[in-house]
C-alpha atoms as a PDB file:
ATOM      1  CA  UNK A   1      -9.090  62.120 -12.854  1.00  0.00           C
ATOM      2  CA  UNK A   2     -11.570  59.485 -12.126  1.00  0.00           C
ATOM      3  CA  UNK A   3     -12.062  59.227  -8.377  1.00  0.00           C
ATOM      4  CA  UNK A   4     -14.072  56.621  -6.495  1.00  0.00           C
ATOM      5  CA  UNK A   5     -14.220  55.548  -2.882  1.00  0.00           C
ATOM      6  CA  UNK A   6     -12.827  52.182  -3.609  1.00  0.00           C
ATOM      7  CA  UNK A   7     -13.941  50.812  -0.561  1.00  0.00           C
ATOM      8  CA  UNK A   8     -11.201  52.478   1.340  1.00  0.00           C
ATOM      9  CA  UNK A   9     -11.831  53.511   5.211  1.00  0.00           C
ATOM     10  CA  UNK A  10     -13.644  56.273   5.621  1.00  0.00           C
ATOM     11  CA  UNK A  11     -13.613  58.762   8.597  1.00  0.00           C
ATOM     12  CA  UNK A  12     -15.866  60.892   9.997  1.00  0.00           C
ATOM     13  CA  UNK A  13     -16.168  64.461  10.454  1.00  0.00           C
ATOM     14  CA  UNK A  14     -14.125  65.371  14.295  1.00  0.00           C
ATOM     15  CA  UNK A  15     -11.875  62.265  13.908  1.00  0.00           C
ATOM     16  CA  UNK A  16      -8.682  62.774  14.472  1.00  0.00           C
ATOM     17  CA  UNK A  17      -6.687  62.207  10.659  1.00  0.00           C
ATOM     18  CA  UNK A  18      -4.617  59.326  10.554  1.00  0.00           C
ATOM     19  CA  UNK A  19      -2.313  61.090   7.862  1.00  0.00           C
ATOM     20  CA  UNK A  20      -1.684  64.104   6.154  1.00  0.00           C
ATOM     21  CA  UNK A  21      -3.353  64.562   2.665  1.00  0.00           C
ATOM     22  CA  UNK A  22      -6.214  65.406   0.676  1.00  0.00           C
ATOM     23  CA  UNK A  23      -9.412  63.684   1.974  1.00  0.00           C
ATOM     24  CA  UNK A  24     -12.475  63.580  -0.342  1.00  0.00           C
ATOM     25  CA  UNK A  25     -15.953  64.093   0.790  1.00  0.00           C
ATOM     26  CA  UNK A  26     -18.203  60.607   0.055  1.00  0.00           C
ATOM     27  CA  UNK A  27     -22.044  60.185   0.422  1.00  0.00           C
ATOM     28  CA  UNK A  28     -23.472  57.449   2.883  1.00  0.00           C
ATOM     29  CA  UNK A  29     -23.991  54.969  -0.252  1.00  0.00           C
ATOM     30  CA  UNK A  30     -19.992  55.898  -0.951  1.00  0.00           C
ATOM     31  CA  UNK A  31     -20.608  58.031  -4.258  1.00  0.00           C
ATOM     32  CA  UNK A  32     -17.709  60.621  -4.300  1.00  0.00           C
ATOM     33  CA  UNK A  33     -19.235  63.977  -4.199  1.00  0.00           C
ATOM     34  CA  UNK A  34     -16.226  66.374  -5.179  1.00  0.00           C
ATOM     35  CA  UNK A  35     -15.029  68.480  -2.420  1.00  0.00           C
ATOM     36  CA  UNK A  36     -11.548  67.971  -0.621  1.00  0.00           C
ATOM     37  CA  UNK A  37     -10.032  68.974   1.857  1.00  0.00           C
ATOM     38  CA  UNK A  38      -6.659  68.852   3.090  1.00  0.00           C
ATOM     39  CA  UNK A  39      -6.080  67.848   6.629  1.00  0.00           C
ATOM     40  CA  UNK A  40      -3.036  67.133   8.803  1.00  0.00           C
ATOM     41  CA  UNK A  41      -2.158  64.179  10.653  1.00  0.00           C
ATOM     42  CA  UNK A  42      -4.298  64.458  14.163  1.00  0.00           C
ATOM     43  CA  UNK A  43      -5.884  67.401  13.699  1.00  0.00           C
ATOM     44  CA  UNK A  44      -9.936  66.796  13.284  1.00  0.00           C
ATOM     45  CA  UNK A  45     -11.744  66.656  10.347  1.00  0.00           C
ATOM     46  CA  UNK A  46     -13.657  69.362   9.186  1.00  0.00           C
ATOM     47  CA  UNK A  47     -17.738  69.128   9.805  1.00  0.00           C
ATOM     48  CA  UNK A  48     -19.333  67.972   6.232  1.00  0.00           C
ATOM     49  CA  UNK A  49     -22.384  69.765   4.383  1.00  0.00           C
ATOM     50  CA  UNK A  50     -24.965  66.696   5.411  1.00  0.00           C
ATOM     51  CA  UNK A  51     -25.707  64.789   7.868  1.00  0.00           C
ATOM     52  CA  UNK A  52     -24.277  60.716   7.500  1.00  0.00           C
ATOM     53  CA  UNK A  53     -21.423  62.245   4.752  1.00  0.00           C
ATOM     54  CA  UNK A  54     -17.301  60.850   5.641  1.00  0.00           C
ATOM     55  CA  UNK A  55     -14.146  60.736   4.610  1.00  0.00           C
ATOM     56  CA  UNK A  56     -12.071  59.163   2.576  1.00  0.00           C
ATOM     57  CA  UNK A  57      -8.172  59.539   1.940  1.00  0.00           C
ATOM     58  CA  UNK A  58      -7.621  60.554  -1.863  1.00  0.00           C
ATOM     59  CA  UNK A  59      -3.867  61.969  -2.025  1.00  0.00           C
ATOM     60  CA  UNK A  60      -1.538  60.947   0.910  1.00  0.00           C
ATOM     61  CA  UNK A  61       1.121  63.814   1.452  1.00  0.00           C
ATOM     62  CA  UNK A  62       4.220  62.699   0.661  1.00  0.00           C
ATOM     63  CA  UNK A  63       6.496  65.152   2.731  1.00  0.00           C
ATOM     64  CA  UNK A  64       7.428  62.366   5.437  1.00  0.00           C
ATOM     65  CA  UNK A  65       6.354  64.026   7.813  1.00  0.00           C
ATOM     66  CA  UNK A  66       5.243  61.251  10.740  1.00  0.00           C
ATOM     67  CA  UNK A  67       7.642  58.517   9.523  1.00  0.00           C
ATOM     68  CA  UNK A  68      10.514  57.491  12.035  1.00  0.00           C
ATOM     69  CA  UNK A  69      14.128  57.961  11.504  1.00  0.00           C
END
């Protein structure tokens, strides 16, 4: 399952999620270091290991939860 940043936003730890999902942990040079975690849509992220470590969205839930009807 080869996972890389991609260039994708990334968000830091206390920000509020913008969606629901699976949010990998990156380094500040954007290597992908392994961990997730799953978060729901604003509610903060959780505080990371290191210092100057984010976010980035892997796995977007797909439960429709947010979406208008």
């Amino acid at each position: 399952m080869g996972r890389s940043s991609g260039g994708g936003n990334r968000f830091r730890p206390g920000q509020s999620a913008p969606y629901s999902g699976q949010y990998g942990l990156v380094g500040p040079r954007g290597g992908v270091l392994g961990p997730e975690v799953t978060s729901v849509q604003g509610k903060p992220l959780p505080p990371t290991p290191k210092p100057r470590q984010s976010y980035v969205l892997v796995d977007p839930s797909n439960n429709g939860s947010g979406r208008k009807r």
